[in-house]
Protein backbone atom coordinates (compact mmCIF):
# COMPACT_ATOMS: atom_id res chain seq x y z
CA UNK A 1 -13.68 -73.88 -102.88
CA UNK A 2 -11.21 -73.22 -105.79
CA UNK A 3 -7.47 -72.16 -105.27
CA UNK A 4 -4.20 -72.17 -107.03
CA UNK A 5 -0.96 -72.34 -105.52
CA UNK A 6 1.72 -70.57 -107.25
CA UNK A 7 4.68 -73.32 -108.79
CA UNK A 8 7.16 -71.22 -107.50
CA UNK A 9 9.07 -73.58 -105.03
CA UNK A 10 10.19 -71.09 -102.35
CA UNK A 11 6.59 -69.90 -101.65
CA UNK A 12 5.27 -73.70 -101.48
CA UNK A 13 7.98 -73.91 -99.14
CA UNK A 14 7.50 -71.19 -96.85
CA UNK A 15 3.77 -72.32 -97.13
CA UNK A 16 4.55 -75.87 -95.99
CA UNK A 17 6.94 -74.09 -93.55
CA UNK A 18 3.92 -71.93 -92.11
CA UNK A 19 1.37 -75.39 -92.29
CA UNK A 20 3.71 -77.39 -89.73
CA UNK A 21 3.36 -74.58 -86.80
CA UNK A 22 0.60 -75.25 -84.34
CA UNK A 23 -2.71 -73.34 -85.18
CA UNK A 24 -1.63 -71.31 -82.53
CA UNK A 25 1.27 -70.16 -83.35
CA UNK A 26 0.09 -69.88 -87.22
CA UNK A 27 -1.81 -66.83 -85.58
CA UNK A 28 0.92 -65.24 -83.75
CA UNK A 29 2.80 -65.26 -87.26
CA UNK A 30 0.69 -63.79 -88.92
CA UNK A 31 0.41 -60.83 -86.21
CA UNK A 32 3.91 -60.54 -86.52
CA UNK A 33 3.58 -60.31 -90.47
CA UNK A 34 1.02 -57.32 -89.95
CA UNK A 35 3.23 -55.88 -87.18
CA UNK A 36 6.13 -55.70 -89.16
CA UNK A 37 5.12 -55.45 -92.55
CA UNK A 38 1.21 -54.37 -92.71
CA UNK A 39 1.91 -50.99 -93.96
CA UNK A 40 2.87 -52.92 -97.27
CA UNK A 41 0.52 -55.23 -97.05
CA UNK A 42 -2.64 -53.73 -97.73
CA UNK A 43 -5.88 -53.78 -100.16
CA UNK A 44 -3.25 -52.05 -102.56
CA UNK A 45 -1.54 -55.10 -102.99
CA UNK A 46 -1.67 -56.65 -106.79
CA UNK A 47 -5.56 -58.21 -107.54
CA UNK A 48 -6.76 -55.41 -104.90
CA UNK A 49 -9.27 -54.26 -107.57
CA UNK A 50 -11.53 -57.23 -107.99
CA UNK A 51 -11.49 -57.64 -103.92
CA UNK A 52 -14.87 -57.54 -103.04
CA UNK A 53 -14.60 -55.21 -99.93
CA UNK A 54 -18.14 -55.32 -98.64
CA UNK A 55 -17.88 -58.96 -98.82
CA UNK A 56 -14.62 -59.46 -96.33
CA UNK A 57 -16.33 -56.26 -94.32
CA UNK A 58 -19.33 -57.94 -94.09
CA UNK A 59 -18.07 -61.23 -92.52
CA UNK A 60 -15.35 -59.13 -89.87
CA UNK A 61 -18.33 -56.91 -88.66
CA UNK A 62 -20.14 -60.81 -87.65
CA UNK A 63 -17.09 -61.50 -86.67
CA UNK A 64 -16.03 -58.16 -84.28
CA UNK A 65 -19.58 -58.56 -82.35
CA UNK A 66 -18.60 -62.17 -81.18
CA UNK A 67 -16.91 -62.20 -77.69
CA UNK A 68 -13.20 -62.37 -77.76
CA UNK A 69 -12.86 -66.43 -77.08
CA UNK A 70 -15.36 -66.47 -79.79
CA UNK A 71 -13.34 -64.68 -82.36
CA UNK A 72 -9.81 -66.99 -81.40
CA UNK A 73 -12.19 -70.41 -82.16
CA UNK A 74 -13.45 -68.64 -85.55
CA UNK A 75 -9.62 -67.87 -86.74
CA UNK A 76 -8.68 -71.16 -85.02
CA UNK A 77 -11.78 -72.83 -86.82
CA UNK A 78 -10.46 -70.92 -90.26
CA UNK A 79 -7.21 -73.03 -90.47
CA UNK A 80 -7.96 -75.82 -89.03
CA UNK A 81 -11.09 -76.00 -91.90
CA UNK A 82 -13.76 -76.52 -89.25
CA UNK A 83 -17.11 -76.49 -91.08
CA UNK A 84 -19.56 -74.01 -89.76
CA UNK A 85 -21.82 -71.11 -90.91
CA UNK A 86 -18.88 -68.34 -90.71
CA UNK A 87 -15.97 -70.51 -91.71
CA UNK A 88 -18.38 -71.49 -95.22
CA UNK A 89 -18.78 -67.57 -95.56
CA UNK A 90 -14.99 -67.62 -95.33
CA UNK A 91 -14.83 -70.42 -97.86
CA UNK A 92 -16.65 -68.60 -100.21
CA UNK A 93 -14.56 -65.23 -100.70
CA UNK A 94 -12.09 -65.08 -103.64
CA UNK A 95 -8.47 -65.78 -102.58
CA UNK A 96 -7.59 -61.90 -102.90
CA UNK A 97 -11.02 -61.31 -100.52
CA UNK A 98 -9.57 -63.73 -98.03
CA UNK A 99 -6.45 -61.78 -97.63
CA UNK A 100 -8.26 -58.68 -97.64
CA UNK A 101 -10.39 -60.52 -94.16
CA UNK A 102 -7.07 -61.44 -92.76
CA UNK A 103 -6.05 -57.56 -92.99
CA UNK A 104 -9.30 -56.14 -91.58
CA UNK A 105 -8.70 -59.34 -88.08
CA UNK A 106 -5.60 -57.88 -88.22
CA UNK A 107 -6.31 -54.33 -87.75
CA UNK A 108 -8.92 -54.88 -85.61
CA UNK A 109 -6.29 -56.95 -83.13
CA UNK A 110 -4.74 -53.34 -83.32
CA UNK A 111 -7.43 -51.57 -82.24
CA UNK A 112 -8.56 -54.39 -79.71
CA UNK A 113 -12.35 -55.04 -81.55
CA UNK A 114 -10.80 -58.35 -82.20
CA UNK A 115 -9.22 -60.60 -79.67
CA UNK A 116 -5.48 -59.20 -79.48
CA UNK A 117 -2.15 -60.85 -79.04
CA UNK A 118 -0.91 -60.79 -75.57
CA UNK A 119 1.23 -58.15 -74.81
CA UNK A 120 3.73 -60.62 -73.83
CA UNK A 121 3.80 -63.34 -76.18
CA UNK A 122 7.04 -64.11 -77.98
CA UNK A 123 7.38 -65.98 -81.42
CA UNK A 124 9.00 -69.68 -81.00
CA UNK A 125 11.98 -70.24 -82.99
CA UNK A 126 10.72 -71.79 -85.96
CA UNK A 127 7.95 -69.14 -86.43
CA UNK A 128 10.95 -66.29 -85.91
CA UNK A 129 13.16 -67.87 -88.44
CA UNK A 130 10.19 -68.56 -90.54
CA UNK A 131 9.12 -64.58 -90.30
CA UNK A 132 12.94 -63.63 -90.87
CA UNK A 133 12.84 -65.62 -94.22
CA UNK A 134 9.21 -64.17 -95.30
CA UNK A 135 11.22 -60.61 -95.06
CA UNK A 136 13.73 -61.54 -97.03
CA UNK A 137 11.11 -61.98 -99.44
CA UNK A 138 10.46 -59.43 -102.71
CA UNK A 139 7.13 -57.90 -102.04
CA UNK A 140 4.96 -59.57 -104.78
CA UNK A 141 6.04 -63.04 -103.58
CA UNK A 142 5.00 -61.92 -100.26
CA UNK A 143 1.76 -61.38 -101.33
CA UNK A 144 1.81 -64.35 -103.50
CA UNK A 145 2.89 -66.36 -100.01
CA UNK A 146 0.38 -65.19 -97.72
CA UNK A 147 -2.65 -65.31 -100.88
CA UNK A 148 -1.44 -69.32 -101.12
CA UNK A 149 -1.54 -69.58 -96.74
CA UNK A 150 -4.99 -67.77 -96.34
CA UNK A 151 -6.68 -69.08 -99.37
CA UNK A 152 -6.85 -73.42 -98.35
CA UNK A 153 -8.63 -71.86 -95.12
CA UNK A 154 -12.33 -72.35 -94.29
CA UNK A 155 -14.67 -75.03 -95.35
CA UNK A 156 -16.32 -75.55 -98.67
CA UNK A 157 -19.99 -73.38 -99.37
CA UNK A 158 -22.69 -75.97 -99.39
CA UNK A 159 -24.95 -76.53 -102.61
CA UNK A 160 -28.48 -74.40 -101.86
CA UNK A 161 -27.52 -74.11 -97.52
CA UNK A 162 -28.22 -70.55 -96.21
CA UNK A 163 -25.03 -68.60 -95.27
């Protein structure tokens, strides 16, 4: 599992930022992120060409048919790098795939095929001030952000196993 991390030091540090939350709270970021800015984050975003749609599709349709607790563990699983058959699928994708995956969970928290945020829940602090600094963002270091979050996730395709 190959990635690079952009050099830019205000993306590493919003990264690192991001990396210190709980897993849990990782997630509810990110729903926030789609909430507030998904309509500019989509498969049009720069690198959107060589996403291999079918691929991310692929995995989210395993993925929607697992019972709600089932899909929380698998995103849970995805950060904390939890090796497993889905998380090595996962592992496999390009970076511009993964964030392609994170769009389609995202969506489907929207339309409820995936587990949803509750109603209710409220960002902490840090993960507020951390999404009020990812606004103030210019859009193509947005993408580079989340690309350099999503892409560590997952665990490494083994050599000749069965995916």
């Amino acid at each position: 599992m190959t990635y690079t991390q952009t050099n830019d030091p205000t993306i590493r540090e919003h990264v690192q930022a991001f990396q210190s939350l709980g897993v849990d709270e990782q997630l509810g970021l990110f729903w926030f992120i789609y909430k507030e800015m998904g309509g500019a984050i989509t498969p049009a975003a720069p690198g959107a060409s060589t996403v291999s749609t079918e691929v991310a599709d692929g995995l989210f349709n395993q993925i929607k048919e697992k019972s709600h607790e089932e899909q929380l563990q698998f995103q849970r699983d995805l950060i904390n790098k939890v090796d497993n058959q889905y998380t090595r699928m996962y592992g496999s994708m390009s970076e511009t795939t993964k964030l392609l995956f994170w769009y389609r969970l995202a969506q489907g928290m929207d339309n409820a095929t995936i587990i949803p945020v509750p109603p209710s829940y409220q960002l902490p602090s840090q993960a507020q001030e951390l999404l009020n600094k990812i606004k103030g963002l210019e859009f193509e270091q947005q993408i580079t952000l989340f690309r350099d979050y999503v892409a560590p996730f997952g665990a490494e395709p083994k050599a000749g196993a069965e995916i």
